[in-house]
PDB file of N, CA and C in Angstrom:
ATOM      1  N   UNK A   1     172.898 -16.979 -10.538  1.00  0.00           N
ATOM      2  CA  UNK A   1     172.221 -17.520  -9.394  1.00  0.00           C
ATOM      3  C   UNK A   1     171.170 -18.519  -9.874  1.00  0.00           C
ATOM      4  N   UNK A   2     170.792 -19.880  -8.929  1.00  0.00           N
ATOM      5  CA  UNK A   2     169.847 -20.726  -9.488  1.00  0.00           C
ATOM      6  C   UNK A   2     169.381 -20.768  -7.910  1.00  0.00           C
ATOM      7  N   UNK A   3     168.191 -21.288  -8.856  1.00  0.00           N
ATOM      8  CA  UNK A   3     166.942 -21.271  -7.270  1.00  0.00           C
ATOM      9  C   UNK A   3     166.842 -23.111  -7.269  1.00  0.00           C
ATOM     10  N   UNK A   4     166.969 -24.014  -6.736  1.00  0.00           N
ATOM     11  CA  UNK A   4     166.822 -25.713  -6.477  1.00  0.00           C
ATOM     12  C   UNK A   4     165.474 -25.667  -5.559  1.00  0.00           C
ATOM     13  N   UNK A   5     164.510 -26.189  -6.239  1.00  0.00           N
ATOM     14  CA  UNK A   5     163.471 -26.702  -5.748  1.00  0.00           C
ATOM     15  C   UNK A   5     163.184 -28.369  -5.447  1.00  0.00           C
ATOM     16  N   UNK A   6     163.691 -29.026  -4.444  1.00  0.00           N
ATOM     17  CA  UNK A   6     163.382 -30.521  -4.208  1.00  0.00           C
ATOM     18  C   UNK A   6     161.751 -30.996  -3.565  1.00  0.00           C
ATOM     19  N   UNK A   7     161.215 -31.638  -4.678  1.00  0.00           N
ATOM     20  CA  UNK A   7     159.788 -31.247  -4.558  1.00  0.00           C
ATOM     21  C   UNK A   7     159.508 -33.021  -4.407  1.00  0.00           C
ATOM     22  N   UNK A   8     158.588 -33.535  -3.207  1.00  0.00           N
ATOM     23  CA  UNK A   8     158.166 -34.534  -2.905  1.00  0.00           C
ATOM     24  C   UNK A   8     156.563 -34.745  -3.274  1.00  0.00           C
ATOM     25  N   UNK A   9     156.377 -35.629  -3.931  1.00  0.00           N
ATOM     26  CA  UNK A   9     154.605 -36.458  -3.691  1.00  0.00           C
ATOM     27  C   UNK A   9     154.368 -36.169  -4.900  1.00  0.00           C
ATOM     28  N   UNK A  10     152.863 -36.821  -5.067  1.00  0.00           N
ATOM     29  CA  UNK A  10     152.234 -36.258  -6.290  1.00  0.00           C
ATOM     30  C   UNK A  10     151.190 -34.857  -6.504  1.00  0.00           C
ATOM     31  N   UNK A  11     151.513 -35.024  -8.072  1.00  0.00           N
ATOM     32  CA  UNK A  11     151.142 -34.159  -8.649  1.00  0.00           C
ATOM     33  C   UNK A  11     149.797 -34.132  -9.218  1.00  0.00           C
ATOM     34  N   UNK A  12     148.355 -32.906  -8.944  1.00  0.00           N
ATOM     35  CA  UNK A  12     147.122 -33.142  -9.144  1.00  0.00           C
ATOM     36  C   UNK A  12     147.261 -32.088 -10.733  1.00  0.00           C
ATOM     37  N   UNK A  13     147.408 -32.091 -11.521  1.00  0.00           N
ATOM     38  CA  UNK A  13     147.031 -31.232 -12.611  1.00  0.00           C
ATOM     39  C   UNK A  13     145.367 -31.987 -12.770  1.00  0.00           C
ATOM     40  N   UNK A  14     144.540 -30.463 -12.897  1.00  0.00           N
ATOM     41  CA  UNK A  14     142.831 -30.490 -12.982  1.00  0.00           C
ATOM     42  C   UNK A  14     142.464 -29.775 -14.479  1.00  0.00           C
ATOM     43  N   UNK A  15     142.231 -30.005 -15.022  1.00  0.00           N
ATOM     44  CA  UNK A  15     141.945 -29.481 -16.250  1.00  0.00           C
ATOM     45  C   UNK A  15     140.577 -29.607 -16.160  1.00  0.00           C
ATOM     46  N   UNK A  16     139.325 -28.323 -16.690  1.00  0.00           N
ATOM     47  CA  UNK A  16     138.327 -28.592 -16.835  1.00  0.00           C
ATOM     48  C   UNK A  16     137.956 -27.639 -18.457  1.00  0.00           C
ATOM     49  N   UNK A  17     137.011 -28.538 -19.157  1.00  0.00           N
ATOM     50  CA  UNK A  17     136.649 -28.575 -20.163  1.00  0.00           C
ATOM     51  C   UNK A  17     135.222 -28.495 -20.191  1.00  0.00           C
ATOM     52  N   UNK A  18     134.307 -27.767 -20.460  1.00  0.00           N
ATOM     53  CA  UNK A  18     133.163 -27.493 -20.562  1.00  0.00           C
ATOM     54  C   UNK A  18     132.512 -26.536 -21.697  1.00  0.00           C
ATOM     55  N   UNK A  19     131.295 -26.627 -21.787  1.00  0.00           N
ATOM     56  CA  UNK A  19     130.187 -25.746 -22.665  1.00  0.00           C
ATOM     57  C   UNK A  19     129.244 -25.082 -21.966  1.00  0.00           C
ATOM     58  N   UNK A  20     129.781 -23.861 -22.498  1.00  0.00           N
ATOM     59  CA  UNK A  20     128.270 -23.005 -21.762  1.00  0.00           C
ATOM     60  C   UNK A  20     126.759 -22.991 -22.451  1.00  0.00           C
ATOM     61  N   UNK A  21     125.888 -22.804 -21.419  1.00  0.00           N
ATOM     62  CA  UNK A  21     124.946 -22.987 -22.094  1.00  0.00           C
ATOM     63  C   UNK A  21     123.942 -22.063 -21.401  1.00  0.00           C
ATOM     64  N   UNK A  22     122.909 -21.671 -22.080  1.00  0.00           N
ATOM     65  CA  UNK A  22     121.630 -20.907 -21.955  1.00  0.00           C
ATOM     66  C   UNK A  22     120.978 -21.622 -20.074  1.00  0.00           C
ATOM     67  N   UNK A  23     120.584 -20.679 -19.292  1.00  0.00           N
ATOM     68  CA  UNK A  23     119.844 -21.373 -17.999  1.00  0.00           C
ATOM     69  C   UNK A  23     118.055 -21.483 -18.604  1.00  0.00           C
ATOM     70  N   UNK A  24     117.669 -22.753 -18.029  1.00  0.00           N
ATOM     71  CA  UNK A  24     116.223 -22.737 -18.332  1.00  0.00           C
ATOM     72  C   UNK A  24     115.539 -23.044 -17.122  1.00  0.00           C
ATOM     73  N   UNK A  25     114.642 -22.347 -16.640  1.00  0.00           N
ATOM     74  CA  UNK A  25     113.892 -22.908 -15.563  1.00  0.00           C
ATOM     75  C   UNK A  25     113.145 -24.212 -15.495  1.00  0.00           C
ATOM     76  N   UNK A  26     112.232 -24.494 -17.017  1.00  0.00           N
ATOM     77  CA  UNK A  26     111.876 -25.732 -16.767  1.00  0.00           C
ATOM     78  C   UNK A  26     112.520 -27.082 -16.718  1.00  0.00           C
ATOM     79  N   UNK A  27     113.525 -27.496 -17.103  1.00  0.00           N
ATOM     80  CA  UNK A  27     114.300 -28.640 -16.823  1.00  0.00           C
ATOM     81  C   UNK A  27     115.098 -28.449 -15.385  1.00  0.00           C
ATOM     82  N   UNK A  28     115.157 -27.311 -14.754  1.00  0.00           N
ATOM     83  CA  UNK A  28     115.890 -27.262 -13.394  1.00  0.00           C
ATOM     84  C   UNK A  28     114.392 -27.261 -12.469  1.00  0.00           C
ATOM     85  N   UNK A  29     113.367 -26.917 -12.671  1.00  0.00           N
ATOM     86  CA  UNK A  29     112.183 -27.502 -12.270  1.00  0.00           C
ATOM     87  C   UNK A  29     111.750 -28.943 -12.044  1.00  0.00           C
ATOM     88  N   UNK A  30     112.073 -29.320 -13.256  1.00  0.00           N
ATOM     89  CA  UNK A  30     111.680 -31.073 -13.676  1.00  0.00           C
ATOM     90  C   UNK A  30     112.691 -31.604 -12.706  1.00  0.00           C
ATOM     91  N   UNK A  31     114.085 -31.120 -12.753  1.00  0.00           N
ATOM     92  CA  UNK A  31     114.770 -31.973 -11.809  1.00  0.00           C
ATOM     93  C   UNK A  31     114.675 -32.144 -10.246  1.00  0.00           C
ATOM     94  N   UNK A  32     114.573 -30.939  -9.624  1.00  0.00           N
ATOM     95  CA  UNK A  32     114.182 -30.904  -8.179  1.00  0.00           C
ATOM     96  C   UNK A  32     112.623 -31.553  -7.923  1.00  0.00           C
ATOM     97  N   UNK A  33     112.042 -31.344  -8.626  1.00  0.00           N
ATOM     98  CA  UNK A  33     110.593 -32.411  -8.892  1.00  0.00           C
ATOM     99  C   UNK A  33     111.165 -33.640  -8.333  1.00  0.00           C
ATOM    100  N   UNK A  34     111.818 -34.218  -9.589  1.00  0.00           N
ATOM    101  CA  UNK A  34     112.077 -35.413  -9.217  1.00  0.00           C
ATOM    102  C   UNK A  34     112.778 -35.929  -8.384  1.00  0.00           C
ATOM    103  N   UNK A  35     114.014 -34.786  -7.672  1.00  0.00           N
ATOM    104  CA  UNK A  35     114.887 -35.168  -6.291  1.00  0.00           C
ATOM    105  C   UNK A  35     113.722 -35.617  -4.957  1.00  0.00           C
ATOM    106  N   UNK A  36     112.495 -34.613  -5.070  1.00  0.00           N
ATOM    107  CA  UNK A  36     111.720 -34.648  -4.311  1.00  0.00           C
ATOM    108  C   UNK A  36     111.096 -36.115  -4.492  1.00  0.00           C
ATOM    109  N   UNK A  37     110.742 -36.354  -5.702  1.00  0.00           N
ATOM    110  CA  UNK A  37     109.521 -37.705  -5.821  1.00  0.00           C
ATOM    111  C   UNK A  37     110.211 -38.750  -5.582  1.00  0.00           C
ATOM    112  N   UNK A  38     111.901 -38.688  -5.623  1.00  0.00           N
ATOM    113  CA  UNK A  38     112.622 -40.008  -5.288  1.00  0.00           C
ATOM    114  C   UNK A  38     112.415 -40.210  -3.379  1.00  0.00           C
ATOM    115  N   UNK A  39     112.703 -38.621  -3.247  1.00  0.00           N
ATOM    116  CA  UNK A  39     112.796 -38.862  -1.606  1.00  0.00           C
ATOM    117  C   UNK A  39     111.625 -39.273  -0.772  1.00  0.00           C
ATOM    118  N   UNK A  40     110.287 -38.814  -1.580  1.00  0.00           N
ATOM    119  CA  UNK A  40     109.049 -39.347  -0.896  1.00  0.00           C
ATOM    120  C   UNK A  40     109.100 -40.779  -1.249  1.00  0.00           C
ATOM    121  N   UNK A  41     109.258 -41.402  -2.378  1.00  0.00           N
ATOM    122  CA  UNK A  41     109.511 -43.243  -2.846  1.00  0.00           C
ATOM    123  C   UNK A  41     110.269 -44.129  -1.831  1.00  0.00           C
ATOM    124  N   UNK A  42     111.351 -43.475  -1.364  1.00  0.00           N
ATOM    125  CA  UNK A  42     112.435 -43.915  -0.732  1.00  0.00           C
ATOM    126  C   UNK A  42     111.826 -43.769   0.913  1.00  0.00           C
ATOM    127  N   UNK A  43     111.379 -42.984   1.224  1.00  0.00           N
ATOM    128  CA  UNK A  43     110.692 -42.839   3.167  1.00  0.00           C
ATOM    129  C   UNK A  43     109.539 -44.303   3.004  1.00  0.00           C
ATOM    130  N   UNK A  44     108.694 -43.937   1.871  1.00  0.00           N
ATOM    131  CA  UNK A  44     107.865 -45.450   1.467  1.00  0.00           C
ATOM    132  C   UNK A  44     108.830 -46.921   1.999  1.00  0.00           C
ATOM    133  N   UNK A  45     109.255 -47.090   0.596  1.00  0.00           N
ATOM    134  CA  UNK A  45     110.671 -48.706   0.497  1.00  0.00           C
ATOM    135  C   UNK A  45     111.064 -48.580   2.504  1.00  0.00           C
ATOM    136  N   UNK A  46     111.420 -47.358   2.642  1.00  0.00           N
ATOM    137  CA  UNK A  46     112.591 -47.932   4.135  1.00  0.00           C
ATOM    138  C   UNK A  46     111.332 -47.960   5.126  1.00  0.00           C
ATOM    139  N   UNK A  47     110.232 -47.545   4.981  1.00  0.00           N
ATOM    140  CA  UNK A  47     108.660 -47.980   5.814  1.00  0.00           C
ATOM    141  C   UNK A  47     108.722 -49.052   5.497  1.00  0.00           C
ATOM    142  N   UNK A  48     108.513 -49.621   4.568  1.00  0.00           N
ATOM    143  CA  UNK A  48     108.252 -50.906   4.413  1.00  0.00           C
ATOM    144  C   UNK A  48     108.802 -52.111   5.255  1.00  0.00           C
ATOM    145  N   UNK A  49     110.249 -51.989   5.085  1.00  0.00           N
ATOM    146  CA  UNK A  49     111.338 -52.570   5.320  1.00  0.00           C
ATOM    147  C   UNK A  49     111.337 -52.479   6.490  1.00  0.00           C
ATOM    148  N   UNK A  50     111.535 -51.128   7.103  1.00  0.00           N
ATOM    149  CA  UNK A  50     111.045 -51.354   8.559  1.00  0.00           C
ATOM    150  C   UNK A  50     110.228 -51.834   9.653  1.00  0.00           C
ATOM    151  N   UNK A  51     108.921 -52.114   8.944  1.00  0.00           N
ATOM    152  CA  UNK A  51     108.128 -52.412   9.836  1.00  0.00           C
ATOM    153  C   UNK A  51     107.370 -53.955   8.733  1.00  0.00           C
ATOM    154  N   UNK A  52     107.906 -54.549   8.033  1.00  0.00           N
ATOM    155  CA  UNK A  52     107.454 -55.720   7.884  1.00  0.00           C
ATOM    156  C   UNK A  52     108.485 -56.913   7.514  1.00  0.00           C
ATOM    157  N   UNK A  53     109.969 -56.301   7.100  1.00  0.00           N
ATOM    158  CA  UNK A  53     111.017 -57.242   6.954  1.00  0.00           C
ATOM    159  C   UNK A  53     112.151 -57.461   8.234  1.00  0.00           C
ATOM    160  N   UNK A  54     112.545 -56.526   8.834  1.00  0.00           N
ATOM    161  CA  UNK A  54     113.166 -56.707   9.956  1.00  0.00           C
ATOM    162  C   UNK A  54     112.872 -57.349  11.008  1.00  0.00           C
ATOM    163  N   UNK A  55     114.009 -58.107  11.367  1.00  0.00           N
ATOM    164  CA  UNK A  55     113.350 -58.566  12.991  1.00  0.00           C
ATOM    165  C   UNK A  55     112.937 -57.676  13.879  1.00  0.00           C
ATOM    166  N   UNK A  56     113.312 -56.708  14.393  1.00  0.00           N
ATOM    167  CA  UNK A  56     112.945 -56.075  15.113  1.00  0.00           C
ATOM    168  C   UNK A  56     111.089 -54.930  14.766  1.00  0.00           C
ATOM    169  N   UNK A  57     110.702 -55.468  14.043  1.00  0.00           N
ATOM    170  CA  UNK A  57     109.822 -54.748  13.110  1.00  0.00           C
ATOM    171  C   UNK A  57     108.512 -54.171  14.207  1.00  0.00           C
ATOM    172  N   UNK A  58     108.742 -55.261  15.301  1.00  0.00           N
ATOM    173  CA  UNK A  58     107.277 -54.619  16.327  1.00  0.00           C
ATOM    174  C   UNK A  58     108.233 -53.349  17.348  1.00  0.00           C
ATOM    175  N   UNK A  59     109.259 -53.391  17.641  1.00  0.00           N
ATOM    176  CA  UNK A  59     109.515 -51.964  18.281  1.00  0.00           C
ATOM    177  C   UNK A  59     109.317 -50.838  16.933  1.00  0.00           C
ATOM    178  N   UNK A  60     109.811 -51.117  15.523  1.00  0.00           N
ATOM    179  CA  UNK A  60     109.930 -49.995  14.625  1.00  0.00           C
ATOM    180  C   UNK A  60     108.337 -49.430  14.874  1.00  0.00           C
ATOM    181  N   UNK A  61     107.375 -50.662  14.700  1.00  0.00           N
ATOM    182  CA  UNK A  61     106.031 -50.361  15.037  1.00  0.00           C
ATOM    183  C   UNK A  61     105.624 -49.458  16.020  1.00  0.00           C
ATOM    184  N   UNK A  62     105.759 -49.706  16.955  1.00  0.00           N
ATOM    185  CA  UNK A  62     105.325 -48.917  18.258  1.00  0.00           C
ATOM    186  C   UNK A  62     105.757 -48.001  18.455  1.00  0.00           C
ATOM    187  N   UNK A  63     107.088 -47.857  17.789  1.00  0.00           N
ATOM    188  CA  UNK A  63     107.753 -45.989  17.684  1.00  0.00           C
ATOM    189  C   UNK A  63     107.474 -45.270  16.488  1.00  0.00           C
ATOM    190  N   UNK A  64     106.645 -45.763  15.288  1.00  0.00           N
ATOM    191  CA  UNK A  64     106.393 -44.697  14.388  1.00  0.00           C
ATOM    192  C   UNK A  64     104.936 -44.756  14.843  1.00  0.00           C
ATOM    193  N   UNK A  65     103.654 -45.500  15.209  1.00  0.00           N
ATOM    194  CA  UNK A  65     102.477 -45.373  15.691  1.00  0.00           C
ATOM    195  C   UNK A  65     102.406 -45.251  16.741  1.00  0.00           C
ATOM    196  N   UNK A  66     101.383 -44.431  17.222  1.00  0.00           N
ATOM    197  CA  UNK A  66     100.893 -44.562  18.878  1.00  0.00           C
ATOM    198  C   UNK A  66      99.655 -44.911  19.033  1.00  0.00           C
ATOM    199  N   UNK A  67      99.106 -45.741  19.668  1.00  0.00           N
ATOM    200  CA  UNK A  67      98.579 -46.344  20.164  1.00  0.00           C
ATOM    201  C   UNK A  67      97.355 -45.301  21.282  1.00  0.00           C
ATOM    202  N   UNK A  68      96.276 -45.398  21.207  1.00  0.00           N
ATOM    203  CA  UNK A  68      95.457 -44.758  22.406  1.00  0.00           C
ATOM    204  C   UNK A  68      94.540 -45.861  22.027  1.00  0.00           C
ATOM    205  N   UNK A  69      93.652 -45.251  23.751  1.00  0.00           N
ATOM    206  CA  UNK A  69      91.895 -46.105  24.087  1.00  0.00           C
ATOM    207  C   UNK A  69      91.037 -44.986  23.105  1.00  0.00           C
ATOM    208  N   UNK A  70      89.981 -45.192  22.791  1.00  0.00           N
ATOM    209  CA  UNK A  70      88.863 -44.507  22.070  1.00  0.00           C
ATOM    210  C   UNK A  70      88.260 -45.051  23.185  1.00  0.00           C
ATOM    211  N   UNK A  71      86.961 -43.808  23.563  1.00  0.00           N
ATOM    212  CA  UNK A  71      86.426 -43.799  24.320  1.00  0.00           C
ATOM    213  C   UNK A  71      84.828 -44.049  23.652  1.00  0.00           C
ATOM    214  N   UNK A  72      83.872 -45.135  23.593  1.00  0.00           N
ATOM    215  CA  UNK A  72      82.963 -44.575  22.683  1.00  0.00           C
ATOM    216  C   UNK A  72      81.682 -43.733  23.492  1.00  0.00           C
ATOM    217  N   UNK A  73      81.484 -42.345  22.328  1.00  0.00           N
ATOM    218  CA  UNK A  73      80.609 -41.719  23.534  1.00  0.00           C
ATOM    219  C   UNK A  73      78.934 -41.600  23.345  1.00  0.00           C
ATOM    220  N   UNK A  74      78.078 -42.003  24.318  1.00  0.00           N
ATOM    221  CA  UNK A  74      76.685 -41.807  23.984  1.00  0.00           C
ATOM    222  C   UNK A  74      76.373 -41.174  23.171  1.00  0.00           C
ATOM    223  N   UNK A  75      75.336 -40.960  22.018  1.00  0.00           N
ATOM    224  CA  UNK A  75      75.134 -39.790  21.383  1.00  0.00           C
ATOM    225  C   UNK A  75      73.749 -38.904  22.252  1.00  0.00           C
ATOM    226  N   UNK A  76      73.476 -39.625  23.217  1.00  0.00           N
ATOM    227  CA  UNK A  76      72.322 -39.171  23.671  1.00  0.00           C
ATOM    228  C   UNK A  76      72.953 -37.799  25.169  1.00  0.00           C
ATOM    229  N   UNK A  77      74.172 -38.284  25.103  1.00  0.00           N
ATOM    230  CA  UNK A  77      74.701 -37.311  26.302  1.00  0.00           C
ATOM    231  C   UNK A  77      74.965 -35.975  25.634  1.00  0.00           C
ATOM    232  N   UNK A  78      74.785 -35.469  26.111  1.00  0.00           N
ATOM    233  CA  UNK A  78      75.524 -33.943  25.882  1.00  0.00           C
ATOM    234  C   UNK A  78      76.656 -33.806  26.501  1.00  0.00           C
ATOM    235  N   UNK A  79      77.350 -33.234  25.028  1.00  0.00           N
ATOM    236  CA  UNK A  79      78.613 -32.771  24.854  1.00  0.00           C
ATOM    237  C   UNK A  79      79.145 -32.179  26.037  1.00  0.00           C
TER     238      UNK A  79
END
Protein backbone atom coordinates (compact mmCIF):
# COMPACT_ATOMS: atom_id res chain seq x y z
CA UNK A 1 0.00 0.00 0.00
CA UNK A 2 1.29 3.70 -0.75
CA UNK A 3 -0.16 6.78 0.70
CA UNK A 4 0.17 9.92 -2.53
CA UNK A 5 0.33 13.15 -1.03
CA UNK A 6 -0.22 16.10 -3.86
CA UNK A 7 0.96 19.02 -1.95
CA UNK A 8 0.46 22.75 -3.36
CA UNK A 9 2.33 26.28 -2.33
CA UNK A 10 5.20 27.07 -0.44
CA UNK A 11 7.15 25.82 1.96
CA UNK A 12 8.13 27.90 5.45
CA UNK A 13 10.99 25.72 7.10
CA UNK A 14 11.95 28.14 10.50
CA UNK A 15 14.99 27.16 12.01
CA UNK A 16 16.00 29.01 15.14
CA UNK A 17 19.48 29.20 16.46
CA UNK A 18 20.25 30.89 19.63
CA UNK A 19 22.39 31.28 23.04
CA UNK A 20 21.24 31.18 26.30
CA UNK A 21 22.16 33.44 28.58
CA UNK A 22 22.15 34.53 32.34
CA UNK A 23 18.82 37.27 33.00
CA UNK A 24 20.13 40.62 34.46
CA UNK A 25 17.96 43.22 35.76
CA UNK A 26 20.16 46.09 35.11
CA UNK A 27 20.45 46.19 31.33
CA UNK A 28 16.56 45.20 31.10
CA UNK A 29 16.23 48.33 33.36
CA UNK A 30 18.52 50.54 31.15
CA UNK A 31 16.38 49.46 28.30
CA UNK A 32 12.77 50.28 29.30
CA UNK A 33 14.47 53.58 30.65
CA UNK A 34 15.22 54.33 27.46
CA UNK A 35 11.86 53.04 25.59
CA UNK A 36 10.43 55.56 28.00
CA UNK A 37 13.00 58.62 27.32
CA UNK A 38 12.47 58.02 23.50
CA UNK A 39 8.65 58.26 24.04
CA UNK A 40 8.79 61.46 26.17
CA UNK A 41 11.49 63.02 23.10
CA UNK A 42 9.09 61.99 20.52
CA UNK A 43 5.44 63.71 22.28
CA UNK A 44 8.21 66.88 22.36
CA UNK A 45 9.38 66.65 18.12
CA UNK A 46 5.38 65.87 17.20
CA UNK A 47 4.52 69.20 19.73
CA UNK A 48 6.62 70.94 17.93
CA UNK A 49 5.58 70.06 14.58
CA UNK A 50 2.26 70.46 15.50
CA UNK A 51 1.83 73.59 16.62
CA UNK A 52 4.61 75.59 14.75
CA UNK A 53 5.20 73.74 11.27
CA UNK A 54 1.81 72.75 10.06
CA UNK A 55 -0.68 74.70 8.41
CA UNK A 56 -3.22 74.04 10.40
CA UNK A 57 -1.05 74.83 13.59
CA UNK A 58 -3.67 77.52 15.24
CA UNK A 59 -6.58 74.82 15.57
CA UNK A 60 -3.64 72.19 16.93
CA UNK A 61 -3.23 75.33 19.28
CA UNK A 62 -6.51 75.87 20.65
CA UNK A 63 -7.11 72.11 21.19
CA UNK A 64 -4.02 71.28 23.23
CA UNK A 65 -4.38 74.90 25.31
CA UNK A 66 -7.32 76.46 26.81
CA UNK A 67 -7.69 79.62 27.00
CA UNK A 68 -9.63 81.51 30.15
CA UNK A 69 -10.25 85.41 31.48
CA UNK A 70 -8.15 85.96 34.81
CA UNK A 71 -10.01 87.92 36.86
CA UNK A 72 -7.62 90.39 38.71
CA UNK A 73 -8.68 90.51 42.36
CA UNK A 74 -8.36 93.50 44.92
CA UNK A 75 -6.07 92.56 47.59
CA UNK A 76 -7.88 94.85 49.83
CA UNK A 77 -11.27 92.76 49.45
CA UNK A 78 -11.82 89.91 51.39
CA UNK A 79 -11.69 86.65 50.22
Amino acid sequence: KRTLLKVFGIRFDIIVKSLARKFDIIPTLTAIGSGVGIFGVATVVCDLVLLYLLPKREFYKNMKFKYTDTEVQNPDSEA
